[in-house]
PDB file of N, CA and C in Angstrom:
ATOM      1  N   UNK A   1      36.981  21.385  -3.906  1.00  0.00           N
ATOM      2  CA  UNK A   1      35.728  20.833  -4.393  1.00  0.00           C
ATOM      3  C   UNK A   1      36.056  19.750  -5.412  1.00  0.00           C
ATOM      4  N   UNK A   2      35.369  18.532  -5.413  1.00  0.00           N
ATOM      5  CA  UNK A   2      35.646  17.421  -6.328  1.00  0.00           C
ATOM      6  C   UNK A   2      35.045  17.531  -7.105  1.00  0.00           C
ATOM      7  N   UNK A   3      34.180  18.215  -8.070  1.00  0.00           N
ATOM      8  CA  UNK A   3      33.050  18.641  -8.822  1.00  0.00           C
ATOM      9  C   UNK A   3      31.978  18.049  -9.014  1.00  0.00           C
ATOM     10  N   UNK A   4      31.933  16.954  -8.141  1.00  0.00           N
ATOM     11  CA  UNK A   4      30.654  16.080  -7.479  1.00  0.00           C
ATOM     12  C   UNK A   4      29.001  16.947  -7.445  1.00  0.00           C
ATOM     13  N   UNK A   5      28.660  16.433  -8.023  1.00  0.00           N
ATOM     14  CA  UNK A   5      27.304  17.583  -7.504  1.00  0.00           C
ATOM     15  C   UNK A   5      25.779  16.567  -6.134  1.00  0.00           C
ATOM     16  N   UNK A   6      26.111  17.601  -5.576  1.00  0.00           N
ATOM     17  CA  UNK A   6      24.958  17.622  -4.881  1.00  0.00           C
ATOM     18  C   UNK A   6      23.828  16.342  -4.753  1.00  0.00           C
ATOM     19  N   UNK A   7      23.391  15.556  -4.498  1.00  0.00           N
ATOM     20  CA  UNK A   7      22.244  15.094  -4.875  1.00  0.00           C
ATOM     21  C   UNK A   7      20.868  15.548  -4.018  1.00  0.00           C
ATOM     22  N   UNK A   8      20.122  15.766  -5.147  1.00  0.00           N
ATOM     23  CA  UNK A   8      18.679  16.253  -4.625  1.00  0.00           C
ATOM     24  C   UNK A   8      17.632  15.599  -4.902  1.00  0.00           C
ATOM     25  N   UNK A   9      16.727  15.537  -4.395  1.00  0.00           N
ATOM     26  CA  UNK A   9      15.732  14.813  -4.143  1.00  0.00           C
ATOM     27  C   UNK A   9      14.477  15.695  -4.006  1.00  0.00           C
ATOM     28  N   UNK A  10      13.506  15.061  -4.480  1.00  0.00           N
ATOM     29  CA  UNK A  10      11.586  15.464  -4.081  1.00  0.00           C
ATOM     30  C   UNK A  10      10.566  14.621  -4.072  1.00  0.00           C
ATOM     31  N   UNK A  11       9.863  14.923  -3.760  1.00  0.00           N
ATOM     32  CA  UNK A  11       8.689  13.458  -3.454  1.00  0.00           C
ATOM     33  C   UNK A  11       7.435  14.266  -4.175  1.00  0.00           C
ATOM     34  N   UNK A  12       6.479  14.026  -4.954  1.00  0.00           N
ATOM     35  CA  UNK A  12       5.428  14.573  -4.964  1.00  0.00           C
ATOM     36  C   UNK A  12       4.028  13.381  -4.887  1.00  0.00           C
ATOM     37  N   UNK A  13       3.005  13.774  -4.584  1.00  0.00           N
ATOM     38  CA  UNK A  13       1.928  13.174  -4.101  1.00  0.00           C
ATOM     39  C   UNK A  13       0.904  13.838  -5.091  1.00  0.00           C
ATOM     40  N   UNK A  14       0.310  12.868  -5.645  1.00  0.00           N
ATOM     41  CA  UNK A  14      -0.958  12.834  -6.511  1.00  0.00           C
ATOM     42  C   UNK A  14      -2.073  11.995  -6.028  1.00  0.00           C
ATOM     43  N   UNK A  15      -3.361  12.120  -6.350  1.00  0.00           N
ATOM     44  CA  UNK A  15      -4.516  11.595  -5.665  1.00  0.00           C
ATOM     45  C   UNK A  15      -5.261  11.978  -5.015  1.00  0.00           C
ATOM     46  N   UNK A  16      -4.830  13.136  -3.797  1.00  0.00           N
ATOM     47  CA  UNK A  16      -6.065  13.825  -3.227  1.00  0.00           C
ATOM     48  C   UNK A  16      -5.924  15.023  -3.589  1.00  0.00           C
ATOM     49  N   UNK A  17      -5.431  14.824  -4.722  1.00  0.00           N
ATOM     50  CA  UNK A  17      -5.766  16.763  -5.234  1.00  0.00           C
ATOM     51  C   UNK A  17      -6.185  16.705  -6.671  1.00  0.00           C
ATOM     52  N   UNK A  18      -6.211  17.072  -7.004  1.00  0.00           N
ATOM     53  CA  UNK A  18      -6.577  17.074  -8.526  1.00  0.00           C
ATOM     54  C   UNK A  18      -4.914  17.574  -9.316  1.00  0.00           C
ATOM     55  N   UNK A  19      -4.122  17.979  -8.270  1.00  0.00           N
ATOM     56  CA  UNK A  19      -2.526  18.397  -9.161  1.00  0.00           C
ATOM     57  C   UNK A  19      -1.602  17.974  -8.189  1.00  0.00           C
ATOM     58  N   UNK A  20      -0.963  17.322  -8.704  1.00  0.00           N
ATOM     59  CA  UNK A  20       0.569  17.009  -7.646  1.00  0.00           C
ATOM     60  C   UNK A  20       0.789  17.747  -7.080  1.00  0.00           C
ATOM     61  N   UNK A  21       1.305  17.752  -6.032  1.00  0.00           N
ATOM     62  CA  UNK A  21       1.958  18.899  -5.066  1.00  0.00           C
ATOM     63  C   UNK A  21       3.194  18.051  -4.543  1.00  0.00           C
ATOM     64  N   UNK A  22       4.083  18.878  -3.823  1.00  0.00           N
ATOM     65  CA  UNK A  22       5.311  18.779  -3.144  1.00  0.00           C
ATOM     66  C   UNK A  22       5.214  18.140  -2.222  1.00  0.00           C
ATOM     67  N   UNK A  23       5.783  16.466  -1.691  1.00  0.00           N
ATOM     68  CA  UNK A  23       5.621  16.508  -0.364  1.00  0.00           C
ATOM     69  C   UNK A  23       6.992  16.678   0.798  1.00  0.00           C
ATOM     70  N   UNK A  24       7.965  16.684  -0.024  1.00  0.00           N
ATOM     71  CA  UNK A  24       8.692  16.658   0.139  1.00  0.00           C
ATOM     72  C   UNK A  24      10.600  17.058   0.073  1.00  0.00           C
ATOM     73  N   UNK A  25      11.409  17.446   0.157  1.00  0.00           N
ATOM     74  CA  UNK A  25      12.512  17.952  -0.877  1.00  0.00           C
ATOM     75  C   UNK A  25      13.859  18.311   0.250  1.00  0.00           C
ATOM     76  N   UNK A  26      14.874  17.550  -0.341  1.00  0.00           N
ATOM     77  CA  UNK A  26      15.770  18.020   0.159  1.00  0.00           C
ATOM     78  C   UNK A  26      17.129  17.904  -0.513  1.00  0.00           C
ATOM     79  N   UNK A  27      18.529  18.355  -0.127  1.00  0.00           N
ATOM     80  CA  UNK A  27      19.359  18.061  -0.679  1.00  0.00           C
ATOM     81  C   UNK A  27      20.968  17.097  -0.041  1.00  0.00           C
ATOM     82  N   UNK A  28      21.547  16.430  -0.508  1.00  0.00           N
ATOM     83  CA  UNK A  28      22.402  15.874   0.137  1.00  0.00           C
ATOM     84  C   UNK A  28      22.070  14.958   1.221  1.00  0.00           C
ATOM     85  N   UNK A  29      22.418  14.470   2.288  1.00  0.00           N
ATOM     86  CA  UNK A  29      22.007  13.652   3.164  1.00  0.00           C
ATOM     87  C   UNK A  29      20.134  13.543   3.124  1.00  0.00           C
ATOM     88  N   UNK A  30      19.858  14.542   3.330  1.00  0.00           N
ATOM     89  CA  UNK A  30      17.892  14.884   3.567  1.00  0.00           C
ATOM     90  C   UNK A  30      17.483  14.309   2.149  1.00  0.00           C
ATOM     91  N   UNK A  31      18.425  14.426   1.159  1.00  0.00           N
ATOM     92  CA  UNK A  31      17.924  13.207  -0.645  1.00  0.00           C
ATOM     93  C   UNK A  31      18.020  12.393   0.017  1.00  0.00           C
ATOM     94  N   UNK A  32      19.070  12.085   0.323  1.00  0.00           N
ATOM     95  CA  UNK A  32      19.444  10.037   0.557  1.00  0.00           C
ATOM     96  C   UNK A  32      18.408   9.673   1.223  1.00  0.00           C
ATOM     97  N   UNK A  33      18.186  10.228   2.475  1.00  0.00           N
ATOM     98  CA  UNK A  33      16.920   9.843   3.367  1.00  0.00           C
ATOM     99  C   UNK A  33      15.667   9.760   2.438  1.00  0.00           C
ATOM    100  N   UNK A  34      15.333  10.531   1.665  1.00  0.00           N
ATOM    101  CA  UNK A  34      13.831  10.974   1.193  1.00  0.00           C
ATOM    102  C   UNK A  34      13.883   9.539   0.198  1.00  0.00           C
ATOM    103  N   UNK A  35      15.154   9.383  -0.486  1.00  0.00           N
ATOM    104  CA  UNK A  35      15.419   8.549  -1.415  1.00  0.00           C
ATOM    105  C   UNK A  35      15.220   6.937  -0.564  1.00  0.00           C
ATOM    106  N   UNK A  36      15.547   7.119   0.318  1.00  0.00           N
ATOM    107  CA  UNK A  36      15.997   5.743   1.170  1.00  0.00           C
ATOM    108  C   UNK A  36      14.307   5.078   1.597  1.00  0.00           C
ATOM    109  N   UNK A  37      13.596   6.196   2.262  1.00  0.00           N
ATOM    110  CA  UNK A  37      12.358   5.935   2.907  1.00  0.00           C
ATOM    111  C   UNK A  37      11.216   5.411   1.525  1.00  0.00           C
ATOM    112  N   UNK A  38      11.249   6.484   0.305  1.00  0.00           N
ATOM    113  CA  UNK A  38      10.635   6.333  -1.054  1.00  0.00           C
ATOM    114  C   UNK A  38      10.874   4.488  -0.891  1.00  0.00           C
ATOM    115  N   UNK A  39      12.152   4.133  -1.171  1.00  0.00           N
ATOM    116  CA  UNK A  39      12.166   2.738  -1.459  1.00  0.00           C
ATOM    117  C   UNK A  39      11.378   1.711  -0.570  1.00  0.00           C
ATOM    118  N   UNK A  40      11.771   1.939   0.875  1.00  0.00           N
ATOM    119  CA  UNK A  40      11.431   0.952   1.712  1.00  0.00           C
ATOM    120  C   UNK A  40       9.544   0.803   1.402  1.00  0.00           C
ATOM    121  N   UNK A  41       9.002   2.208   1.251  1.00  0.00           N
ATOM    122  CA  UNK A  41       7.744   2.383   0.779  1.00  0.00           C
ATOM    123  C   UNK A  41       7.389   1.610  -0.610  1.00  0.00           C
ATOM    124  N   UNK A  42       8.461   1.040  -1.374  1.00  0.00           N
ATOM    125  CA  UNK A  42       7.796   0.498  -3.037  1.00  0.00           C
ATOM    126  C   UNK A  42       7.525   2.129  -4.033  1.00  0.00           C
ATOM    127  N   UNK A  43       8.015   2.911  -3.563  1.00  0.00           N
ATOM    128  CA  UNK A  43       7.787   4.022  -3.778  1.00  0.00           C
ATOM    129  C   UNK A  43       8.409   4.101  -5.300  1.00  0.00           C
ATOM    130  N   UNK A  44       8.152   4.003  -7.022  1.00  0.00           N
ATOM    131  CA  UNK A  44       8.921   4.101  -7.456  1.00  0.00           C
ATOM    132  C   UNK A  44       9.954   5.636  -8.086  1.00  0.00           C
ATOM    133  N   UNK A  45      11.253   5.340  -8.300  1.00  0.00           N
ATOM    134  CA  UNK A  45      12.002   6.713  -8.654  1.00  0.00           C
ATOM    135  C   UNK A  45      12.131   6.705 -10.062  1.00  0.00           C
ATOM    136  N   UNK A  46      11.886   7.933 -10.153  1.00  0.00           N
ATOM    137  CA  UNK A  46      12.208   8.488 -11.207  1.00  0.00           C
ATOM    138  C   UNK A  46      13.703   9.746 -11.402  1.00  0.00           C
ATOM    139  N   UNK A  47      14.997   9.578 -12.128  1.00  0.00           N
ATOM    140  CA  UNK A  47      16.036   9.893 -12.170  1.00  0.00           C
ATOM    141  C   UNK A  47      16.432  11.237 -12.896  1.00  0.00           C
ATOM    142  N   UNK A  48      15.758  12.662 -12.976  1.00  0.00           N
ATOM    143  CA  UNK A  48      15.806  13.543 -13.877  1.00  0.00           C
ATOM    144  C   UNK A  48      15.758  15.108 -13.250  1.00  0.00           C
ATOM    145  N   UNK A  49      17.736  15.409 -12.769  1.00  0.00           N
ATOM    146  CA  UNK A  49      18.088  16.153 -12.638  1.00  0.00           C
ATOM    147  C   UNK A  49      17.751  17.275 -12.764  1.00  0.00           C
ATOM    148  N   UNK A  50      17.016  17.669 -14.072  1.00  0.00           N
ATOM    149  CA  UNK A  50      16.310  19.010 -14.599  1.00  0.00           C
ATOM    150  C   UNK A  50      15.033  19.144 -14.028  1.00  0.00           C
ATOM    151  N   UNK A  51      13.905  17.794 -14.083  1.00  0.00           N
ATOM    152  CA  UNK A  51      13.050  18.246 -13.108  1.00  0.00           C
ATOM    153  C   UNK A  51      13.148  18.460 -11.869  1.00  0.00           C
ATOM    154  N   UNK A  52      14.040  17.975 -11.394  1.00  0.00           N
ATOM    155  CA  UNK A  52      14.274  17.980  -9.417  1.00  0.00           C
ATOM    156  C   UNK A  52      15.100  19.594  -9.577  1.00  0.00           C
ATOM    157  N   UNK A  53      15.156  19.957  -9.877  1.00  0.00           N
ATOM    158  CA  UNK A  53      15.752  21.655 -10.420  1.00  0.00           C
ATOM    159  C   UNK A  53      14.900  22.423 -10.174  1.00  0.00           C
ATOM    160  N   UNK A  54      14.065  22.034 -11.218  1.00  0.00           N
ATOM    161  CA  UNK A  54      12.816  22.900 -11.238  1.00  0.00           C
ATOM    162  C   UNK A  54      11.500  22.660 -10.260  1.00  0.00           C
ATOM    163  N   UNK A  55      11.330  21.407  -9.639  1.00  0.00           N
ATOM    164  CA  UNK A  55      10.407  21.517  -8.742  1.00  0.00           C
ATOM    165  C   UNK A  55      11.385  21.828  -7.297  1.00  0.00           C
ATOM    166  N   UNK A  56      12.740  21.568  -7.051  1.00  0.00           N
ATOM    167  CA  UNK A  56      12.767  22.373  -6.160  1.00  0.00           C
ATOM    168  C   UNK A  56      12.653  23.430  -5.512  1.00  0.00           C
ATOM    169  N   UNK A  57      12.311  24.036  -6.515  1.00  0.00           N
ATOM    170  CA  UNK A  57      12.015  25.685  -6.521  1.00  0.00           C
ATOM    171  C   UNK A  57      10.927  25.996  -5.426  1.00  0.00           C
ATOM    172  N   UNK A  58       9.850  24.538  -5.145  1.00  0.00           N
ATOM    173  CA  UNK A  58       8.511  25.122  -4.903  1.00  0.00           C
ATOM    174  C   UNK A  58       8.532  24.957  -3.535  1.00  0.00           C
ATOM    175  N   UNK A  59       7.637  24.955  -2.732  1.00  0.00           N
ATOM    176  CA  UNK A  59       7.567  24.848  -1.004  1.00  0.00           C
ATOM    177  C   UNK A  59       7.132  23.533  -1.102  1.00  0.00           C
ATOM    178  N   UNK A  60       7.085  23.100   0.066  1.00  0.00           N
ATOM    179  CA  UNK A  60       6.615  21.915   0.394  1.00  0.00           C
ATOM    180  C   UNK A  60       4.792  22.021   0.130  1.00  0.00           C
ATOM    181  N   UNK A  61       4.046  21.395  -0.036  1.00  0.00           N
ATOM    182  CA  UNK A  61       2.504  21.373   0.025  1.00  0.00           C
ATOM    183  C   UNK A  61       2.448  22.086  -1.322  1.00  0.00           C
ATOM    184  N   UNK A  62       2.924  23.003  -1.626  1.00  0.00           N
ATOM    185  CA  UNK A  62       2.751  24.046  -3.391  1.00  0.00           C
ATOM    186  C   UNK A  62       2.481  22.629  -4.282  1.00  0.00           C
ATOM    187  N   UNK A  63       1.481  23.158  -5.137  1.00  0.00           N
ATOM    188  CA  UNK A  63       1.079  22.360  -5.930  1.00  0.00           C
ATOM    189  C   UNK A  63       1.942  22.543  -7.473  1.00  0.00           C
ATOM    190  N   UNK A  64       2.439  21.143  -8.532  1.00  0.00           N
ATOM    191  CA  UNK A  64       3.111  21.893  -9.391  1.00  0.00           C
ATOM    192  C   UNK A  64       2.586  22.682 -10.531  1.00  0.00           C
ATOM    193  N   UNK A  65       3.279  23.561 -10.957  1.00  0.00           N
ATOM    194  CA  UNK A  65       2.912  24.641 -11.853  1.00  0.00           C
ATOM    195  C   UNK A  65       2.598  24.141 -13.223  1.00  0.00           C
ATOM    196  N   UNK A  66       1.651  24.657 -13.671  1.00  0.00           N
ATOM    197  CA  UNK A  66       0.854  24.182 -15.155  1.00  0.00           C
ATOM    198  C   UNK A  66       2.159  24.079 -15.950  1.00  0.00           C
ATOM    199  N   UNK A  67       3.542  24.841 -15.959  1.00  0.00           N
ATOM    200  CA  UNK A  67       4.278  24.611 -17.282  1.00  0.00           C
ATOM    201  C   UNK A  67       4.879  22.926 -17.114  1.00  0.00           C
ATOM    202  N   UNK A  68       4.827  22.467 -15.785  1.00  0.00           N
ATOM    203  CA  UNK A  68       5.518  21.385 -15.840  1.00  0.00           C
ATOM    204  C   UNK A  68       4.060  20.047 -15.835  1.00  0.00           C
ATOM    205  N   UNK A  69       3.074  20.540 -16.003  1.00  0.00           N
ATOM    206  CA  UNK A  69       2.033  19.415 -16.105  1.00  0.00           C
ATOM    207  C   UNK A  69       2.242  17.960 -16.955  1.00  0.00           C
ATOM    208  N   UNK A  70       3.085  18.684 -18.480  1.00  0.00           N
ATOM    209  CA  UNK A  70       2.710  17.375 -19.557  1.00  0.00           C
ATOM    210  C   UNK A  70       4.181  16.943 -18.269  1.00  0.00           C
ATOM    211  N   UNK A  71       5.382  16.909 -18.143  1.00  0.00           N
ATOM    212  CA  UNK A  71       6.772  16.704 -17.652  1.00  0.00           C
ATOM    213  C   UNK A  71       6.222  15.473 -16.695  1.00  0.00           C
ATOM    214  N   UNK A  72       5.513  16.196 -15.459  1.00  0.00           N
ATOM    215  CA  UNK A  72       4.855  15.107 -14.401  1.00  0.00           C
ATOM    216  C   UNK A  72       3.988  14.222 -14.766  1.00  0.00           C
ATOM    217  N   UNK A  73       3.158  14.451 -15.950  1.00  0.00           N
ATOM    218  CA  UNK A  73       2.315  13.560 -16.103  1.00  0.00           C
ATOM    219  C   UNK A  73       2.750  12.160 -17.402  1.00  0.00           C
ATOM    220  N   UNK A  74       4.023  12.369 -17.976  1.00  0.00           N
ATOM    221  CA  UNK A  74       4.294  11.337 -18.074  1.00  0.00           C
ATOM    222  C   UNK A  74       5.601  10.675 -17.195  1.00  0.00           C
ATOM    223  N   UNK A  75       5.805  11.182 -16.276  1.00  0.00           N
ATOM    224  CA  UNK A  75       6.430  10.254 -15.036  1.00  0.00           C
ATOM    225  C   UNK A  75       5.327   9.618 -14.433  1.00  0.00           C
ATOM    226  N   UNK A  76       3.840  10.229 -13.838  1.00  0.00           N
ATOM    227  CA  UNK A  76       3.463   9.278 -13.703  1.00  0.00           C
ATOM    228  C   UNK A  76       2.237   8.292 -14.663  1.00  0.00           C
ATOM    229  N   UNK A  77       2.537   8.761 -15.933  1.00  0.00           N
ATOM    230  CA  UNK A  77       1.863   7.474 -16.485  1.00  0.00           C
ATOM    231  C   UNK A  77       3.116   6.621 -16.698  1.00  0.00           C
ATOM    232  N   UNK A  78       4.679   6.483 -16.368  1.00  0.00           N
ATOM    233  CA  UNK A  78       5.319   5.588 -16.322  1.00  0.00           C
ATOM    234  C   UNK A  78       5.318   4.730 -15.044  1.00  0.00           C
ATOM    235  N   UNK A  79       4.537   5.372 -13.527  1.00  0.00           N
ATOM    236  CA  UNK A  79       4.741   4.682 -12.531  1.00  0.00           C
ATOM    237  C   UNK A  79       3.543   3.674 -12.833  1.00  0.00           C
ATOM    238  N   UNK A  80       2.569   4.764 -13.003  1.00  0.00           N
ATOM    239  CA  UNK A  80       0.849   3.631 -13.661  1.00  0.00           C
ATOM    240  C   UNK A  80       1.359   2.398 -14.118  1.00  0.00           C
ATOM    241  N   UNK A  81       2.100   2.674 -15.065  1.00  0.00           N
ATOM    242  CA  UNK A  81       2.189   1.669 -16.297  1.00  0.00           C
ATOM    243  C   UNK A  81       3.375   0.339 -15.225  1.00  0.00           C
ATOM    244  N   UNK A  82       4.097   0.803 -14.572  1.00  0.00           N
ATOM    245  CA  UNK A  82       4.797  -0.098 -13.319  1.00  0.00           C
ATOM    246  C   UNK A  82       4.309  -0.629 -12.630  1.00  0.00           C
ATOM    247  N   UNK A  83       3.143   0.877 -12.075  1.00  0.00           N
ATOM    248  CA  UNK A  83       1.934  -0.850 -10.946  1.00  0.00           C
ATOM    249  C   UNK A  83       0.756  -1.087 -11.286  1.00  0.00           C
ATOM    250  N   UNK A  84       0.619  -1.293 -13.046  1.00  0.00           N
ATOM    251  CA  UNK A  84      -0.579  -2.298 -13.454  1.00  0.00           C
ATOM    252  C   UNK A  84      -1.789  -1.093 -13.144  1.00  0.00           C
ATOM    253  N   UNK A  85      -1.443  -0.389 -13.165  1.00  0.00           N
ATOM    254  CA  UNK A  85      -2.546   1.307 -12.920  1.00  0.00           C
ATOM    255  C   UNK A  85      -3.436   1.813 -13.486  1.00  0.00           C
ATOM    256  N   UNK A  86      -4.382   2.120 -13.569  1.00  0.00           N
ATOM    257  CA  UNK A  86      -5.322   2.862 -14.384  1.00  0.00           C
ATOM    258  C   UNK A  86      -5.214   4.202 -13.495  1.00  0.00           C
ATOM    259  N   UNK A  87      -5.868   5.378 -14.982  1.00  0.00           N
ATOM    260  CA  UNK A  87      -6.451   6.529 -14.266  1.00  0.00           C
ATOM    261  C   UNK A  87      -7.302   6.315 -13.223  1.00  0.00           C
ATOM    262  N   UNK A  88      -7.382   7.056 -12.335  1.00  0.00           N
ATOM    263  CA  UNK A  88      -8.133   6.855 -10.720  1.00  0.00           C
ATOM    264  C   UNK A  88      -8.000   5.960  -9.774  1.00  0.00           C
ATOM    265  N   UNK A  89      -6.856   4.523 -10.144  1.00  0.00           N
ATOM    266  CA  UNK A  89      -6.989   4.075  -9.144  1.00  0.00           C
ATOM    267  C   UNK A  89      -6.292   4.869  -7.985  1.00  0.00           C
ATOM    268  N   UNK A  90      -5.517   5.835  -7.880  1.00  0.00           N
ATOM    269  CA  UNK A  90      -4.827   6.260  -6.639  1.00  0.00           C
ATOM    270  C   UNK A  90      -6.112   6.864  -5.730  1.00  0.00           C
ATOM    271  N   UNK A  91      -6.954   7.345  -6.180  1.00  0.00           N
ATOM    272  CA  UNK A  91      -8.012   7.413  -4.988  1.00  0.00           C
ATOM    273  C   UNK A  91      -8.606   6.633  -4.106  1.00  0.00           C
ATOM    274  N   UNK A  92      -8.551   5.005  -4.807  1.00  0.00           N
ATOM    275  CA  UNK A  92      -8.948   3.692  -3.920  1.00  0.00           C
ATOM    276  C   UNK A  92      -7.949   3.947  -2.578  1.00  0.00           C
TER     277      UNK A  92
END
């Protein structure tokens, strides 16, 4: 073992729910992909090992858990703040 770790990956989707949920998650090759497709989409990433830890935990579609609410919600008031965003526009 080269002590390389793993790379993992998750996608979550906000807008038609009222709480992020999972859309996605994988590890090693199935990151790169999830990672690869995110981009071609404008999709932006966010880089934080400890959360991709902890939301891997969940199923796909599981919505995330109240302890990690403030965690997700300033990742995405950093994507907002990237595409010129207000609260609600993701429902347009």
């Amino acid at each position: 073992m080269n002590g390389k770790r793993t790379r993992q990956a998750v996608a979550l989707e906000y807008g038609k729910r009222s709480v992020p949920a999972m859309t996605a998650k994988g590890d090693g090759e199935l990151a790169e992909l999830i990672i690869e497709q995110a981009k071609k989409q404008g999709i932006h990433i966010a880089e934080d090992p400890q959360l991709v830890a902890l939301l891997s935990q969940l199923e796909i579609h599981d919505e995330i858990p109240e302890s990690l609410y403030v965690t997700v919600s300033v990742i995405l008031s950093w994507v907002y703040w990237l595409k010129g965003m207000q609260p609600g526009d993701e429902k347009s």
